[in-house]
N, C-alpha and C. Protein backbone atom coordinates (compact mmCIF):
# COMPACT_ATOMS: atom_id res chain seq x y z
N UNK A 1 77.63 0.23 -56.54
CA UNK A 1 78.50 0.84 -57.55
C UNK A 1 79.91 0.95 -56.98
N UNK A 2 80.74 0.40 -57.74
CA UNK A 2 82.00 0.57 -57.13
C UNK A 2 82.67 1.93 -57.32
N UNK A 3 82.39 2.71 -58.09
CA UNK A 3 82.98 4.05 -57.97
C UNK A 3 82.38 5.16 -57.01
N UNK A 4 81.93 4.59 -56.59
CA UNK A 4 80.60 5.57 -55.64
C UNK A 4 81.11 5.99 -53.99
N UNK A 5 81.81 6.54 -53.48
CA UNK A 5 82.49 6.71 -52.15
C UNK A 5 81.18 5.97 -51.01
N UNK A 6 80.33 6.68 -50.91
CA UNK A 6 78.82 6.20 -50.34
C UNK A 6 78.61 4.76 -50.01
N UNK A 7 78.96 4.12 -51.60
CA UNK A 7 78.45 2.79 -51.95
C UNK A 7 79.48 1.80 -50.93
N UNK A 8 80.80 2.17 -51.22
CA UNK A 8 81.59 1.70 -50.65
C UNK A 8 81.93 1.99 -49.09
N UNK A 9 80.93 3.05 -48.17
CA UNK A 9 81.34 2.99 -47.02
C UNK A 9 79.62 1.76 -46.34
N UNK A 10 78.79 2.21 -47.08
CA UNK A 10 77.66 1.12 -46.80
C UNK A 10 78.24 -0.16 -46.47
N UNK A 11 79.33 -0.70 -47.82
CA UNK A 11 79.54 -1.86 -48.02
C UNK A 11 80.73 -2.34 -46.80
N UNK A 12 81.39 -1.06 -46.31
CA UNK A 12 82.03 -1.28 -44.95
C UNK A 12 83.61 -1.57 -45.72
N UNK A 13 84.29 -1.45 -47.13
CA UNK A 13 85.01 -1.17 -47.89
C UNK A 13 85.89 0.35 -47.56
N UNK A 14 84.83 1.02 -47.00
CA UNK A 14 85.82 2.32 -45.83
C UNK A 14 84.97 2.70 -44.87
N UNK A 15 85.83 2.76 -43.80
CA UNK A 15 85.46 2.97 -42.57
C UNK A 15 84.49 4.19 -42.35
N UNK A 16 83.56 3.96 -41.23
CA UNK A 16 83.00 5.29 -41.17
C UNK A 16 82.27 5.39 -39.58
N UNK A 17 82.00 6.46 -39.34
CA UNK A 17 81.22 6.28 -37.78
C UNK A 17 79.77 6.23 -38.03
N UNK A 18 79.15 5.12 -37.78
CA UNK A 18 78.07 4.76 -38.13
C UNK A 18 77.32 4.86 -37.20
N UNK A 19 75.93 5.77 -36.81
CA UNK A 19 75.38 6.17 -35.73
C UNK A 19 73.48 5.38 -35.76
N UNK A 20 73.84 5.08 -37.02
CA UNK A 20 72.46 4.31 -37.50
C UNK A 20 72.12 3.49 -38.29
N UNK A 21 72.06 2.33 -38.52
CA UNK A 21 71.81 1.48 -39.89
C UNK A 21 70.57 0.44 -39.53
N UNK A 22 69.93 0.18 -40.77
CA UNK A 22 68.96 -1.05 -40.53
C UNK A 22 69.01 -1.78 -42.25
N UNK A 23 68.26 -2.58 -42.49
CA UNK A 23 68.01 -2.80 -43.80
C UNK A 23 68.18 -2.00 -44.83
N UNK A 24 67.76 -0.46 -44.98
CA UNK A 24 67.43 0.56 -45.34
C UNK A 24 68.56 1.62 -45.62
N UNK A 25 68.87 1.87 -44.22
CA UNK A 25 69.18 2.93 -44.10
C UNK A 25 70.52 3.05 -43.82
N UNK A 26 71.83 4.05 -43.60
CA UNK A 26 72.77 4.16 -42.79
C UNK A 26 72.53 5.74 -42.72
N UNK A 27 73.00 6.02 -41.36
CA UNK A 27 73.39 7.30 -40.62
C UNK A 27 74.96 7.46 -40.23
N UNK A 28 76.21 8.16 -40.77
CA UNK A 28 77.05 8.20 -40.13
C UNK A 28 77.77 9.83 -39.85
N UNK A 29 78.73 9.87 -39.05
CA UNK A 29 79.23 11.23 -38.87
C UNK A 29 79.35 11.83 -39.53
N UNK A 30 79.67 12.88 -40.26
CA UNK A 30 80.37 13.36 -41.41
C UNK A 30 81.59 13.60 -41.35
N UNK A 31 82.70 13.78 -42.21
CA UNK A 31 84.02 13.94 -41.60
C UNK A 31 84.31 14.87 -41.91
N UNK A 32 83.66 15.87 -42.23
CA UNK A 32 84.36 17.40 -42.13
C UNK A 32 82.56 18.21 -42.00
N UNK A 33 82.65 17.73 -40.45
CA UNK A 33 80.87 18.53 -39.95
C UNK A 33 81.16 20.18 -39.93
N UNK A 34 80.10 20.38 -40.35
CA UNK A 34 80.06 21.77 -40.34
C UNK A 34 79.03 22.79 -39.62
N UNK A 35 78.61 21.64 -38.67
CA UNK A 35 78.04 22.42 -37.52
C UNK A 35 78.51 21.25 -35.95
N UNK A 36 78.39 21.24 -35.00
CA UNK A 36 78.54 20.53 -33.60
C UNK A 36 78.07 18.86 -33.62
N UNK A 37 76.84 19.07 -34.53
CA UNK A 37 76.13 17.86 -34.76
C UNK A 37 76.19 17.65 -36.35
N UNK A 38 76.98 16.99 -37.08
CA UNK A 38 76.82 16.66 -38.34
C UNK A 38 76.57 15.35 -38.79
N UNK A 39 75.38 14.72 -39.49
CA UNK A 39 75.38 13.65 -39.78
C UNK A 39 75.09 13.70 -41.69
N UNK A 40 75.11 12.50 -42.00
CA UNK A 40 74.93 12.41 -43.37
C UNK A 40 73.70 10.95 -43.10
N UNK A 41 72.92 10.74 -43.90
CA UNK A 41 71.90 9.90 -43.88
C UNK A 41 71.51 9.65 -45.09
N UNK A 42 71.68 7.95 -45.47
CA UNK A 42 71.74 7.22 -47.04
C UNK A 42 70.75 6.63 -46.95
N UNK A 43 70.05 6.55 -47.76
CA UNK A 43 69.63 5.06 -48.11
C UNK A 43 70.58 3.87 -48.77
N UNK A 44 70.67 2.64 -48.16
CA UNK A 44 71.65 1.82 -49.00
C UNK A 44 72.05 1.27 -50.24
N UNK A 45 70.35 1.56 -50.83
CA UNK A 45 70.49 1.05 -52.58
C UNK A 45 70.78 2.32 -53.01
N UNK A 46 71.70 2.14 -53.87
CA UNK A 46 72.12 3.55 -55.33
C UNK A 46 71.20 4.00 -55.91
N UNK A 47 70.71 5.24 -55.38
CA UNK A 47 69.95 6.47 -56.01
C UNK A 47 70.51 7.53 -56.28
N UNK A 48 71.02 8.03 -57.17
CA UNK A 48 71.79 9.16 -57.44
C UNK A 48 71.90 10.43 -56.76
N UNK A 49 69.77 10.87 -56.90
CA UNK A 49 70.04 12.23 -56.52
C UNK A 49 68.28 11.76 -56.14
N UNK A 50 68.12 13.33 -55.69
CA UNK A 50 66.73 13.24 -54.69
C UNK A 50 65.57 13.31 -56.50
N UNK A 51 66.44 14.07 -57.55
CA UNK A 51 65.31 14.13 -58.77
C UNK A 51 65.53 12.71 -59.21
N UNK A 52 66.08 11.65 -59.24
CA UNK A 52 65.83 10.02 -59.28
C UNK A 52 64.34 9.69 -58.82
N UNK A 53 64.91 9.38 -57.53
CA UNK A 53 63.49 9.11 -56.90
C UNK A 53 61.97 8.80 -57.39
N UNK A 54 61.54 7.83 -57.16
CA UNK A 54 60.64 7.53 -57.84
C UNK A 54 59.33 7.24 -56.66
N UNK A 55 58.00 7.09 -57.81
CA UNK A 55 56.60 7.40 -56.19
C UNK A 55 57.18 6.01 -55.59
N UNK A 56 57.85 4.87 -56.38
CA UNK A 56 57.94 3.67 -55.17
C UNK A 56 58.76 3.75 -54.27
N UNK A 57 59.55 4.72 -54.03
CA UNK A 57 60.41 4.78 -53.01
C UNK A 57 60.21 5.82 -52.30
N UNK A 58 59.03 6.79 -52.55
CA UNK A 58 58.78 7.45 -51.46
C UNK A 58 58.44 7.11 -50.17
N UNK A 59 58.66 6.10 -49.43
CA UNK A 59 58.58 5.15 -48.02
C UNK A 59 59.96 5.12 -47.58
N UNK A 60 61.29 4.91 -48.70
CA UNK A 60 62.38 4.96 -48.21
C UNK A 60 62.31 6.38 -48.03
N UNK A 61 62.29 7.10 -48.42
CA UNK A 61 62.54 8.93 -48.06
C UNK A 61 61.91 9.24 -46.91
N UNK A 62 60.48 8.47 -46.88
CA UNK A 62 59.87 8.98 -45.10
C UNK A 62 60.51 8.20 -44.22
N UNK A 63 60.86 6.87 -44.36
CA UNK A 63 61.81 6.64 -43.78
C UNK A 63 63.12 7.20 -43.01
N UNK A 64 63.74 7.83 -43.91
CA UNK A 64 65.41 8.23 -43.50
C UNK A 64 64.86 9.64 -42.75
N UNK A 65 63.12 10.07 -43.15
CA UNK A 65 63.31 11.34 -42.23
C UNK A 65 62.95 11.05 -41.18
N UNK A 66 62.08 10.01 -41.04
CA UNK A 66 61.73 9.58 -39.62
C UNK A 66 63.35 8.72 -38.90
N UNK A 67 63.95 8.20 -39.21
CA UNK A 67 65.25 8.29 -38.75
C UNK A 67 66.07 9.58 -38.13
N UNK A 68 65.64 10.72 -38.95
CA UNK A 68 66.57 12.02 -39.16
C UNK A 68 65.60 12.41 -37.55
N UNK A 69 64.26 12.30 -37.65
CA UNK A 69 63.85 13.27 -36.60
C UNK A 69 64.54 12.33 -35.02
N UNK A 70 64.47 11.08 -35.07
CA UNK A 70 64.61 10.14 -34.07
C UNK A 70 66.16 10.51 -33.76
N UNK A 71 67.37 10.99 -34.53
CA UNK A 71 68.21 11.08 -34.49
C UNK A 71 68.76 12.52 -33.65
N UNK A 72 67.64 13.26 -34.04
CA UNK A 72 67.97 14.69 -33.40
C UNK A 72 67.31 14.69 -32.40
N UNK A 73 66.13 13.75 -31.52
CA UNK A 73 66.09 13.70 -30.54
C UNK A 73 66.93 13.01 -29.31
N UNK A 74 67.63 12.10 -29.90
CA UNK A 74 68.77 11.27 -29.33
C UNK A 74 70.16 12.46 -29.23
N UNK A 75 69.98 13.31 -30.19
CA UNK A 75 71.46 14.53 -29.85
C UNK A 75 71.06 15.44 -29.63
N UNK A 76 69.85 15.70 -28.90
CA UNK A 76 69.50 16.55 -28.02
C UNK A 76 68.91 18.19 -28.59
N UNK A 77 68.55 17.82 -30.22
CA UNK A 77 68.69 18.93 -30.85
C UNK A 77 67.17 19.47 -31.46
N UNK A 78 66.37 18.48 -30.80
CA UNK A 78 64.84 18.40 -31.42
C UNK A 78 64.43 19.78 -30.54
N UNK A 79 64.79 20.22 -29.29
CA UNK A 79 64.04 21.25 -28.69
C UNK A 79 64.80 22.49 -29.50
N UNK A 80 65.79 22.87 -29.84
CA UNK A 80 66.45 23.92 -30.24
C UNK A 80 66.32 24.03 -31.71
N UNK A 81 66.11 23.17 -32.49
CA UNK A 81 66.07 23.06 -33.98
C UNK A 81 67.27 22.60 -34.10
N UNK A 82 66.87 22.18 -35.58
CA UNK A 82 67.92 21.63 -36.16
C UNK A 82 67.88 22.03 -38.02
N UNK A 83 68.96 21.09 -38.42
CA UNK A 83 69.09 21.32 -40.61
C UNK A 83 68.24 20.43 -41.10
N UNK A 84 67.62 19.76 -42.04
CA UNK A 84 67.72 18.46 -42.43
C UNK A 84 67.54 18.62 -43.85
N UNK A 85 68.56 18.47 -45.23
CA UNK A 85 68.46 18.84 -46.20
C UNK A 85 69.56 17.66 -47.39
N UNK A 86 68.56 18.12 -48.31
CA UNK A 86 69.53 16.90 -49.33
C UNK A 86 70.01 18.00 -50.67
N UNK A 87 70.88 17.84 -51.16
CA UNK A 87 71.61 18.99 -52.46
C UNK A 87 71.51 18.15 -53.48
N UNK A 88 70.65 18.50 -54.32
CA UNK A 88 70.70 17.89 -56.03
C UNK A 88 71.05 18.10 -56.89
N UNK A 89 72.29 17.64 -57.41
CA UNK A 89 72.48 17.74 -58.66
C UNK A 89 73.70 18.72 -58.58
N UNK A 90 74.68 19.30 -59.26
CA UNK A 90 75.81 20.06 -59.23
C UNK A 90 75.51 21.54 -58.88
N UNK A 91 74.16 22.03 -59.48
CA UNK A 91 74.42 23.81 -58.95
C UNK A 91 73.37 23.48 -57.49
N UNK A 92 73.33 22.38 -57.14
CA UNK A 92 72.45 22.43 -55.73
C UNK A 92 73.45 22.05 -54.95
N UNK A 93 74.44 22.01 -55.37
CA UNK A 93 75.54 21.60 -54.28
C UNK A 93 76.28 19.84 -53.67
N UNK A 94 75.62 19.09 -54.71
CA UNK A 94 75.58 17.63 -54.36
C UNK A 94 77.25 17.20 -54.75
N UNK A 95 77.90 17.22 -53.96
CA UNK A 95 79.48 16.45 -54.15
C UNK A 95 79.43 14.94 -54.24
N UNK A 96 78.64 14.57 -53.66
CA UNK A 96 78.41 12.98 -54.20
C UNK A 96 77.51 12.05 -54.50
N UNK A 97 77.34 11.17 -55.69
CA UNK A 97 76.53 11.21 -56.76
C UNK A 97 75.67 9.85 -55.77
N UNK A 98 75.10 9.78 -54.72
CA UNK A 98 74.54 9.17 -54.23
C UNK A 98 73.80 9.81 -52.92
N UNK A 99 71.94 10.04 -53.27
CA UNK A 99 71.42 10.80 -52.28
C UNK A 99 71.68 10.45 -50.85
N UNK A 100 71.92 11.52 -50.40
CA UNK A 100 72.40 11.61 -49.28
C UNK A 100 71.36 13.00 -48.16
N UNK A 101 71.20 13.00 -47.07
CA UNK A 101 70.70 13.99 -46.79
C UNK A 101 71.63 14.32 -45.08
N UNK A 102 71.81 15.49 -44.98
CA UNK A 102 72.51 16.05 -43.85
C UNK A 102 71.45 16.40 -42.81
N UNK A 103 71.72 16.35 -41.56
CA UNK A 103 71.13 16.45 -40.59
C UNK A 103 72.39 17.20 -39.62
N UNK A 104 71.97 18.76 -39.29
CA UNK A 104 72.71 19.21 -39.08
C UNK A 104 71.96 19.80 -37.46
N UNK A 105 72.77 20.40 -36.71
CA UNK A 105 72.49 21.03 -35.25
C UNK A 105 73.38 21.77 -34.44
N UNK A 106 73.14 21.88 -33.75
CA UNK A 106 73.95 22.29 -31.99
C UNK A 106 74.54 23.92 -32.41
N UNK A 107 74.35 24.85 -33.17
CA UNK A 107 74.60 26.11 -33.70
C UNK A 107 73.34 27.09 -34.23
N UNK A 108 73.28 28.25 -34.17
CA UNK A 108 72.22 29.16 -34.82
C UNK A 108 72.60 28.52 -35.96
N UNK A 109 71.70 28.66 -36.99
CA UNK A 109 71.71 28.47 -38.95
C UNK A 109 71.44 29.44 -39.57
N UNK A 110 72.07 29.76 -40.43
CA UNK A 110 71.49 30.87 -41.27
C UNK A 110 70.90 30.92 -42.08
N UNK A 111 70.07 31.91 -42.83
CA UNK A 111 69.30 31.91 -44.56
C UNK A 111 69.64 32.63 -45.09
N UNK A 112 69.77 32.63 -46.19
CA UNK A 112 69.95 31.67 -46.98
C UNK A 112 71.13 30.89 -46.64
N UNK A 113 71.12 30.11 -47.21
CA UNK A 113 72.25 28.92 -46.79
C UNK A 113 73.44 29.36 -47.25
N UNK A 114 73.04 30.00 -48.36
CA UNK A 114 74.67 30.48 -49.77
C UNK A 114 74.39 29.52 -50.91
């Protein structure tokens, strides 16, 4: 989708720090992290939101979490805990219209989130 910020950093159309990609998937920094360790984690085909999702793509979703856990053991964050969460839809907090899930660390977390 060309209006899609997401779509267009996959497509390498804007730059990004990319900490993970395969067929599937991309992992990159976030640019305004909001904890020590901030990542954002896509799948590369356009899915809107996590209520899209369909049972055939539940393999891409275990996917990006088995990425997410492999990722927080590589930043050192698997013994201390870590975030790993996706926001759906406008009152769940989703700023951009392509699922995305955060993988967050290296800080206490709080609950509720807000």
């Amino acid at each position: 989708m060309d209006d899609c910020i997401f779509c267009r950093i996959i497509s390498g159309a804007i730059p990004s720090q990319r900490v993970y990609e395969d067929d599937e998937v991309l992992a990159i920094r976030d640019i305004n992290p909001q904890a020590p360790v901030h990542m954002l984690l896509m799948p590369k085909r356009h899915i809107t939101s996590l209520g899209d999702v369909s049972d055939s793509e539940g393999p891409l979703i275990g996917r990006i979490a088995l990425v997410a856990a492999s990722l927080a053991r590589d930043e050192g964050l698997a013994e201390r805990g870590f975030r790993f969460l996706t926001n759906a839809g406008p009152e769940g907090g989703q700023a951009v219209a392509h699922l995305h899930f955060h993988l967050l660390g290296g800080r206490q977390m709080a609950w509720p989130p807000g």
